[in-house]
C-alpha atoms as a PDB file:
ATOM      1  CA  UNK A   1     -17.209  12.366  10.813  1.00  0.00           C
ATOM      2  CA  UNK A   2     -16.682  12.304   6.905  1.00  0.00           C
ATOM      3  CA  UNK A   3     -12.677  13.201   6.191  1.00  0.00           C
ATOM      4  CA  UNK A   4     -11.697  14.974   2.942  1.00  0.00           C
ATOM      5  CA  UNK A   5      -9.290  12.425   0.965  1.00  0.00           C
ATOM      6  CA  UNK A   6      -6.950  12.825  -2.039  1.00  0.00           C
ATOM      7  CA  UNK A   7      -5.473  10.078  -3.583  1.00  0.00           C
ATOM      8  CA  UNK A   8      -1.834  10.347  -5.001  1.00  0.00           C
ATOM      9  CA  UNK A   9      -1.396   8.740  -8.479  1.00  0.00           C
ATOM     10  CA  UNK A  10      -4.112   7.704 -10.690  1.00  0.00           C
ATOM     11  CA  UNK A  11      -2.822   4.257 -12.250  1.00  0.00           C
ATOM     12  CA  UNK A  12      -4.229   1.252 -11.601  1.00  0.00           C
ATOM     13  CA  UNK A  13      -3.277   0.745  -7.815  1.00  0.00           C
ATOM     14  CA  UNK A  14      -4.500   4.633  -7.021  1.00  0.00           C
ATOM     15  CA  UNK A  15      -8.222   3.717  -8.423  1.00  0.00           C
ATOM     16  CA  UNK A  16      -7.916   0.287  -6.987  1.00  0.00           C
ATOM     17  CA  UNK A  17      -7.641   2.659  -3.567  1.00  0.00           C
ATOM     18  CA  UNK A  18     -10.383   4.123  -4.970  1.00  0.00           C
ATOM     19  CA  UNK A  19     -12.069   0.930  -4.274  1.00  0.00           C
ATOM     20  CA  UNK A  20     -11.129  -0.069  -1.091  1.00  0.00           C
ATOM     21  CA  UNK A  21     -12.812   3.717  -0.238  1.00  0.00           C
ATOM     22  CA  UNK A  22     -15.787   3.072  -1.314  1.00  0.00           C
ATOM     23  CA  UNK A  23     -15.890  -0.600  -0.092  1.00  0.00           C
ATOM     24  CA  UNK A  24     -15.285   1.325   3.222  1.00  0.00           C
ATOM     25  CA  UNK A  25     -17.514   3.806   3.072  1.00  0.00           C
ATOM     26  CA  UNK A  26     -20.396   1.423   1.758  1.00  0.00           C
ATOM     27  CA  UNK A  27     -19.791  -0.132   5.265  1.00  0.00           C
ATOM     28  CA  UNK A  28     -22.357   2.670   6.681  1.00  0.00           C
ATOM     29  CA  UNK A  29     -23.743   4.947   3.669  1.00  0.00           C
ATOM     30  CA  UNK A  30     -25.095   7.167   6.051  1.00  0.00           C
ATOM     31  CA  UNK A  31     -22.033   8.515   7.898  1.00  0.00           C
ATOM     32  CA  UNK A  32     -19.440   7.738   5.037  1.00  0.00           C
ATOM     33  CA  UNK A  33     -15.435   7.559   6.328  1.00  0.00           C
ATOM     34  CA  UNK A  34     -14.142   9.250   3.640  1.00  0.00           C
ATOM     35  CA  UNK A  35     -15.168  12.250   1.022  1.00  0.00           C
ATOM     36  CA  UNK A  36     -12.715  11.982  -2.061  1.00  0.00           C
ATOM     37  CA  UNK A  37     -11.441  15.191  -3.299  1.00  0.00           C
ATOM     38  CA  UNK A  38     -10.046  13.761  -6.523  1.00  0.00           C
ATOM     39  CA  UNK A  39      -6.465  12.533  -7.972  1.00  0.00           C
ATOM     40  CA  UNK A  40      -3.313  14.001  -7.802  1.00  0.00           C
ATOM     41  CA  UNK A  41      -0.547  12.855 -10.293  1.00  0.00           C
ATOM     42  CA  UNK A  42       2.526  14.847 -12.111  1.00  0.00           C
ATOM     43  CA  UNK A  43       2.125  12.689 -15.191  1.00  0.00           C
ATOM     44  CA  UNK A  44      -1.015  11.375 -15.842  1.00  0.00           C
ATOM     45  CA  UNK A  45      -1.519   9.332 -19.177  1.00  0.00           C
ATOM     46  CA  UNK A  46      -4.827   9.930 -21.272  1.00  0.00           C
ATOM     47  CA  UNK A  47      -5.803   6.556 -20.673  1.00  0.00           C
ATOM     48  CA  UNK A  48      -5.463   7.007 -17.006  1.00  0.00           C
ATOM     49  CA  UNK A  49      -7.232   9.826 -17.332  1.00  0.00           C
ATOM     50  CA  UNK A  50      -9.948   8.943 -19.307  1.00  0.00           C
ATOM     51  CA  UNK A  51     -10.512   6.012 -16.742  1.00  0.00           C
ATOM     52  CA  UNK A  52     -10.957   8.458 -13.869  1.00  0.00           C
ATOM     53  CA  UNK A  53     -14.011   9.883 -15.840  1.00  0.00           C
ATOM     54  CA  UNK A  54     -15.548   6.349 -15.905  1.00  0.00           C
ATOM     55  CA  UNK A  55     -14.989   6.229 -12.282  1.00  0.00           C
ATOM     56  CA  UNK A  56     -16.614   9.940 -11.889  1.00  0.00           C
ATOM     57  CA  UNK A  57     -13.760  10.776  -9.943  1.00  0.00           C
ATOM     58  CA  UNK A  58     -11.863  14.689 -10.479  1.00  0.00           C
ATOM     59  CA  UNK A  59      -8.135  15.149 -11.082  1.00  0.00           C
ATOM     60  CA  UNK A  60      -6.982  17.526  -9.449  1.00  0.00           C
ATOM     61  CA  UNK A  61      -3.212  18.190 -11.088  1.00  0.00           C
ATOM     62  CA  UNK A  62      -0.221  17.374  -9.974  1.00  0.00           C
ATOM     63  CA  UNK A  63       1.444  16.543  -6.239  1.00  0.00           C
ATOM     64  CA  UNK A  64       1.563  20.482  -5.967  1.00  0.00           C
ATOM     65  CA  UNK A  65      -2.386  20.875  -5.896  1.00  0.00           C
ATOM     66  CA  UNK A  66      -1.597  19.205  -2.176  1.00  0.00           C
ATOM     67  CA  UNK A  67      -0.104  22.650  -1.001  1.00  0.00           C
ATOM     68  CA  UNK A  68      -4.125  24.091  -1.811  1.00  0.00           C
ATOM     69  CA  UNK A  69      -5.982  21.139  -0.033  1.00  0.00           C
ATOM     70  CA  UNK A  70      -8.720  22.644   2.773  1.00  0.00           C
ATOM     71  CA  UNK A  71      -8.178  21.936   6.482  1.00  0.00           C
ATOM     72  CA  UNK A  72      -7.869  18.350   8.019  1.00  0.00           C
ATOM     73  CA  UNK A  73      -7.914  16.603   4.308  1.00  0.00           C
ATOM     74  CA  UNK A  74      -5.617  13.274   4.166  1.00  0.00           C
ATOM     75  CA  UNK A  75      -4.079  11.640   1.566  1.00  0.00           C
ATOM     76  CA  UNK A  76      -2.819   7.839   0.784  1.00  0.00           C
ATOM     77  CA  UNK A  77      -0.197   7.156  -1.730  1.00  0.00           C
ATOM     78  CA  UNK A  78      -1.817   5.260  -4.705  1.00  0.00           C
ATOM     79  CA  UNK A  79       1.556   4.172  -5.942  1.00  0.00           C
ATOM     80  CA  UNK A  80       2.516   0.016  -6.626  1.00  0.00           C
ATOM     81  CA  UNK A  81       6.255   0.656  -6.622  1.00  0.00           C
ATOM     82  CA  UNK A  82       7.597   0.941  -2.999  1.00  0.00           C
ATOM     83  CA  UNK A  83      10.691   3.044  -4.256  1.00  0.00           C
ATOM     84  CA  UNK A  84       8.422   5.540  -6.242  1.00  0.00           C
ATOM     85  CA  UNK A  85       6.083   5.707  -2.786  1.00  0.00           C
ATOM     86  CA  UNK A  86       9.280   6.353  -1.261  1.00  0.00           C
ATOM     87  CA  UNK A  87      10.256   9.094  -3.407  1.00  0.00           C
ATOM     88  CA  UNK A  88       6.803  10.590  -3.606  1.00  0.00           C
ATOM     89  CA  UNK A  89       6.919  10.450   0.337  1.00  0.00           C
ATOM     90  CA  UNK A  90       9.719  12.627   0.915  1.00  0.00           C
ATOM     91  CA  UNK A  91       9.017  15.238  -1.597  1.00  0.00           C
ATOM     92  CA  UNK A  92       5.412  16.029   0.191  1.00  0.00           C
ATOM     93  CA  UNK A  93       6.329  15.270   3.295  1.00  0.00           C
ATOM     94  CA  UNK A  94       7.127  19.067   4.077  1.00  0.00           C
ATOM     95  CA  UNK A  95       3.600  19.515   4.080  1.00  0.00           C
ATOM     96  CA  UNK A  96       2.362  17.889   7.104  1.00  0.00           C
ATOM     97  CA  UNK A  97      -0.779  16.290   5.271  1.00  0.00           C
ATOM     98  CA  UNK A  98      -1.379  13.313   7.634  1.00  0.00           C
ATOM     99  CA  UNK A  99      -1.676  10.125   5.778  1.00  0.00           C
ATOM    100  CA  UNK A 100      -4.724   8.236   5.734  1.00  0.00           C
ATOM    101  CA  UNK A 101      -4.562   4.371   6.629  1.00  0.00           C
ATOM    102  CA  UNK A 102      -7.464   2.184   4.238  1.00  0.00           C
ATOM    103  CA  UNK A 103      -8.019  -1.645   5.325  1.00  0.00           C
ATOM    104  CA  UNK A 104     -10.851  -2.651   3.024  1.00  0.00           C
ATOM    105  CA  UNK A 105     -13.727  -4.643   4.981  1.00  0.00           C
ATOM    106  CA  UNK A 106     -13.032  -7.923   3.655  1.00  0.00           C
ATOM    107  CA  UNK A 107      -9.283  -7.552   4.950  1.00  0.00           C
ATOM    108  CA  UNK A 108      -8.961  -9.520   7.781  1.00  0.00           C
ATOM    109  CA  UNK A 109      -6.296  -8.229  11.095  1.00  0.00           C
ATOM    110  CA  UNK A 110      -5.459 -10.203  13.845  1.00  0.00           C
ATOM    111  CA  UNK A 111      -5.089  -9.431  17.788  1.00  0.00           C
ATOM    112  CA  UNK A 112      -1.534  -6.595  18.758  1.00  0.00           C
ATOM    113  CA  UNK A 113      -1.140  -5.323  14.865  1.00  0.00           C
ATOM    114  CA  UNK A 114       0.816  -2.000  15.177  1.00  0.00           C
ATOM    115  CA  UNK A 115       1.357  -0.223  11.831  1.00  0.00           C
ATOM    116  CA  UNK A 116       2.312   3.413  10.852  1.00  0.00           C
ATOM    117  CA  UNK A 117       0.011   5.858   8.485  1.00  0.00           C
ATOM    118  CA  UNK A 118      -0.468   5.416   5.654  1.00  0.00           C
ATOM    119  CA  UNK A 119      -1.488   1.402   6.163  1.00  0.00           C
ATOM    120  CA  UNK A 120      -3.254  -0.027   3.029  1.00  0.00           C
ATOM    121  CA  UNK A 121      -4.541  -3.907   3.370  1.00  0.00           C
ATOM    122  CA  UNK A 122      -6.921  -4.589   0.217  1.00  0.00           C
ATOM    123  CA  UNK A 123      -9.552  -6.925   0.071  1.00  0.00           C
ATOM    124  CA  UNK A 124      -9.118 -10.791   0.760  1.00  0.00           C
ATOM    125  CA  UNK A 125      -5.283  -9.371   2.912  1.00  0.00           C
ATOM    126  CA  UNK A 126      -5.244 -11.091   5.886  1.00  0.00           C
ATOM    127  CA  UNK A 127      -2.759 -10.240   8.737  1.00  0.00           C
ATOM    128  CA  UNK A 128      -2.543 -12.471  11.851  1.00  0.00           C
ATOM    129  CA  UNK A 129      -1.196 -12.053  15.383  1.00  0.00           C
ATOM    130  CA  UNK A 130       1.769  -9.459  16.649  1.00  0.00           C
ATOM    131  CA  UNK A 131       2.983  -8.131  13.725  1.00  0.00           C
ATOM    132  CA  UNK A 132       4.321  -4.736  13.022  1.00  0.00           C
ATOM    133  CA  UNK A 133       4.031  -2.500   9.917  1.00  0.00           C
ATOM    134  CA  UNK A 134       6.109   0.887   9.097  1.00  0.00           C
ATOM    135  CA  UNK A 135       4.783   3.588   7.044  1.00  0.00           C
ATOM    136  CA  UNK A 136       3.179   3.247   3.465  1.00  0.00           C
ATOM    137  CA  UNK A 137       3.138  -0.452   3.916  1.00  0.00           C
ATOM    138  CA  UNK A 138       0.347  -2.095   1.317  1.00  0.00           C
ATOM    139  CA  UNK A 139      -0.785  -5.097   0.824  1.00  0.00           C
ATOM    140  CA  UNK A 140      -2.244  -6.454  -2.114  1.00  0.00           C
ATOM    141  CA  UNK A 141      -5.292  -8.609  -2.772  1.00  0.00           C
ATOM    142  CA  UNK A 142      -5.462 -12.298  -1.211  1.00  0.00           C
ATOM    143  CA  UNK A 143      -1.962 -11.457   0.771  1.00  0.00           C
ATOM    144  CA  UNK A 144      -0.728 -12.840   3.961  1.00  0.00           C
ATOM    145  CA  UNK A 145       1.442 -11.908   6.602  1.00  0.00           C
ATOM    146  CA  UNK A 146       1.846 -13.939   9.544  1.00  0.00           C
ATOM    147  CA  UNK A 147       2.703 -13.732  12.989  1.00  0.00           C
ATOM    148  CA  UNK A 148       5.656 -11.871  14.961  1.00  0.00           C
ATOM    149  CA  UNK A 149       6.599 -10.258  11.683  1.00  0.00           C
ATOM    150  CA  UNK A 150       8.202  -7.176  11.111  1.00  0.00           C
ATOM    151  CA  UNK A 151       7.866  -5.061   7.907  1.00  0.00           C
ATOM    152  CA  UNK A 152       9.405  -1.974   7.434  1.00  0.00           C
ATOM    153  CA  UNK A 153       8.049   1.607   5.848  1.00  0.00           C
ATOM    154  CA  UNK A 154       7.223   1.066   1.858  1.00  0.00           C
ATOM    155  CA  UNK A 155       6.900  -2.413   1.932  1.00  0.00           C
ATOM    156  CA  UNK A 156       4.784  -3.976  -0.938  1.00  0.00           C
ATOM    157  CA  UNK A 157       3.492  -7.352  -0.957  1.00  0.00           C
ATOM    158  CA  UNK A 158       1.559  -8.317  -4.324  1.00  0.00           C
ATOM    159  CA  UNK A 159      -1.596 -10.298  -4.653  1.00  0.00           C
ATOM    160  CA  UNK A 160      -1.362 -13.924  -3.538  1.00  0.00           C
ATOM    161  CA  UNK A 161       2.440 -13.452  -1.972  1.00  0.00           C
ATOM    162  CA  UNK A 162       2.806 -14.831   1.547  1.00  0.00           C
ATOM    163  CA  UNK A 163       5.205 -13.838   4.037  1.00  0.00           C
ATOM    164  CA  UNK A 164       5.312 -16.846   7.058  1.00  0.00           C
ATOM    165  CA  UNK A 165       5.878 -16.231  10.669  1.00  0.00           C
ATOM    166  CA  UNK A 166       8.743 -14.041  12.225  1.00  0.00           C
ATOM    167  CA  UNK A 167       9.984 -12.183   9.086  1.00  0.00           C
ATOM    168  CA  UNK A 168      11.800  -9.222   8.604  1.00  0.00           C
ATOM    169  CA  UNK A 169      11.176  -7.480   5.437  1.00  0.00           C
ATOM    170  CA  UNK A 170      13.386  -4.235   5.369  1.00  0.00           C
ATOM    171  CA  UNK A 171      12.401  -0.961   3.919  1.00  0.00           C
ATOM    172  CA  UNK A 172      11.534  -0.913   0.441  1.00  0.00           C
ATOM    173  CA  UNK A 173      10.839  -4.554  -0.397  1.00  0.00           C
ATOM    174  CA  UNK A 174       8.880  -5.362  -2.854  1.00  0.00           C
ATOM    175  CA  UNK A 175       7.464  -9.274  -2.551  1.00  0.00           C
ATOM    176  CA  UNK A 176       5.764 -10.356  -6.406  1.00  0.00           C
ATOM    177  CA  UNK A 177       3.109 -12.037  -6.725  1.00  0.00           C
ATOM    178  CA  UNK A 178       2.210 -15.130  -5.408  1.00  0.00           C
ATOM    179  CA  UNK A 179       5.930 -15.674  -4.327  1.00  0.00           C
ATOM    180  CA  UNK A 180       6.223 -17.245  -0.972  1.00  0.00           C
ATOM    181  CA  UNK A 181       8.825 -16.055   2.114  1.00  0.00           C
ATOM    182  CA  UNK A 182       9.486 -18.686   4.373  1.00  0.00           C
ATOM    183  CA  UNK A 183       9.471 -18.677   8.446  1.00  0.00           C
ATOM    184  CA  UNK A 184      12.038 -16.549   9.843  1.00  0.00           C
ATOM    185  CA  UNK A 185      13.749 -15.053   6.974  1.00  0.00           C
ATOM    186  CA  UNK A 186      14.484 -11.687   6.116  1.00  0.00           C
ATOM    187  CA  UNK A 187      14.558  -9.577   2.757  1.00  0.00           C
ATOM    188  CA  UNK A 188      17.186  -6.490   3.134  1.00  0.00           C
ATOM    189  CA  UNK A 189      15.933  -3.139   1.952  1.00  0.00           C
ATOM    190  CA  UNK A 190      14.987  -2.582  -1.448  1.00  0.00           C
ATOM    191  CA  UNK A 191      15.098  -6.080  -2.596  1.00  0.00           C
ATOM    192  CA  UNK A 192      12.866  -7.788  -4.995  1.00  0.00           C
ATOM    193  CA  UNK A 193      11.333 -10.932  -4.854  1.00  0.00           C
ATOM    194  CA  UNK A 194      10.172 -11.960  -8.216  1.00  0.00           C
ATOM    195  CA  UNK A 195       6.288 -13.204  -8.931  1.00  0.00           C
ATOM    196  CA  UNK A 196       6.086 -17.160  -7.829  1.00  0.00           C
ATOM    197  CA  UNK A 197       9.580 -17.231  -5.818  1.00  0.00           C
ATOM    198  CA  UNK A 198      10.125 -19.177  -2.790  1.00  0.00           C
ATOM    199  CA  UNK A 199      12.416 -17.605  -0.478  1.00  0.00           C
ATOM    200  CA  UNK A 200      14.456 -19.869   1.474  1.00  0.00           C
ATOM    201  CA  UNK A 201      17.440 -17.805   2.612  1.00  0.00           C
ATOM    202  CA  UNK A 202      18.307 -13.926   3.750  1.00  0.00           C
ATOM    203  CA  UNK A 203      17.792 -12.282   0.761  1.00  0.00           C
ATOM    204  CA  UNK A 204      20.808  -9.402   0.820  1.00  0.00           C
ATOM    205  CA  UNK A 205      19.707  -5.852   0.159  1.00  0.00           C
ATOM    206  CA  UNK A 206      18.706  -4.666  -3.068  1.00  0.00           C
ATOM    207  CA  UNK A 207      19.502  -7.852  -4.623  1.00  0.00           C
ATOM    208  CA  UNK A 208      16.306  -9.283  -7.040  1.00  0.00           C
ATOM    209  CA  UNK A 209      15.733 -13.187  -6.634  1.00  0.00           C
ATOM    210  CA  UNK A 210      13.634 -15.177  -8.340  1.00  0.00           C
ATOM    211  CA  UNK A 211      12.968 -19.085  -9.296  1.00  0.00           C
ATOM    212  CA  UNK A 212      12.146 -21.631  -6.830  1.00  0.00           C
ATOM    213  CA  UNK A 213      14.179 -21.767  -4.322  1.00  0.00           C
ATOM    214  CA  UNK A 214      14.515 -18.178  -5.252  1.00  0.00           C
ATOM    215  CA  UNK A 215      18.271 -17.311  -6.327  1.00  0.00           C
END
């Protein structure tokens, strides 16, 4: 059964989702997954815009267009920043639009993953064994997570970043790119790990660290 979709946001990580639909969709062309409605975003640049007519894809207007959307339609939070997703989160939740959950085909998921909606694991992410995901959790091109982790609703880990065995990555966290978490650690809520870090202690909440060993 095709399901009506609208993405939220149309920067450059909403049409990236754009991506991972059709990626997913190409998987069987003759019962497509998903039927995009169009984009939904309060403050849409020209640019952006103009890049959604490229992609032949509609905007809609902004997040209040969801309040119109026909029957069992989904959405999925095209939004990098795990505080903004956050944010955008609570102000439509009041809606009860369920949240679609997009793992592109050339993801990769091991055996006992449990995540919440909203799930989105682009192409090259590979997950292994026992690990558990909140809400909104996305992760980014060519990034790992491995086993008997834990990471919490809004969690963003960037292209290239690893995060080793057994970590806990609170709510919020944002891990940059190709920055590295080590076994067993955990990252508080709403912290930052900066693009090439190596974490090699608790990071405390909302702290930023960076460097190698990240400080």
């Amino acid at each position: 059964m095709t399901v009506d979709l609208v993405i939220v946001g149309c920067g450059g990580h909403g049409r990236e989702l754009f991506g991972i639909v059709q990626a997913i969709n190409g998987t069987d062309p003759a019962r497509p997954r998903w039927r995009v409605l169009g984009f939904v975003d309060d403050r849409p640049s020209e640019v952006n815009l103009k890049r959604l007519q490229r992609l032949d894809a509609a905007y809609l207007g902004g997040t209040d267009r969801l309040r119109d959307l026909p029957g069992p339609a989904h959405h999925v939070l095209g939004v990098g920043d795990p505080r903004v997703r956050r944010l955008i989160d609570q102000r439509i939740a009041d809606l009860g639009l369920p949240a679609a959950s997009l793992v592109h085909p050339l993801a990769s998921v091991g055996a006992d993953l449990v995540h919440g909606e909203g799930l989105v694991a682009f192409a090259g992410a590979r997950v292994t064994t026992n690990v558990r995901l909140g809400r909104h959790v996305h992760l980014n091109q060519n990034a790992t997570v491995g086993h008997d982790s834990v990471l919490a609703d809004f969690v963003s880990v960037n292209p290239l970043a690893a995060v080793s065995g057994d970590c806990h990555l609170d709510s919020g966290v944002l891990i940059g790119t190709t920055a590295a978490v080590l076994q067993g650690l955990r990252v508080g809520a709403d912290a930052t790990v900066g693009a090439g870090a190596c974490v090699v202690r608790d990071v405390p909440p909302g702290s930023v660290v960076m460097g190698v060993p990240a400080r």
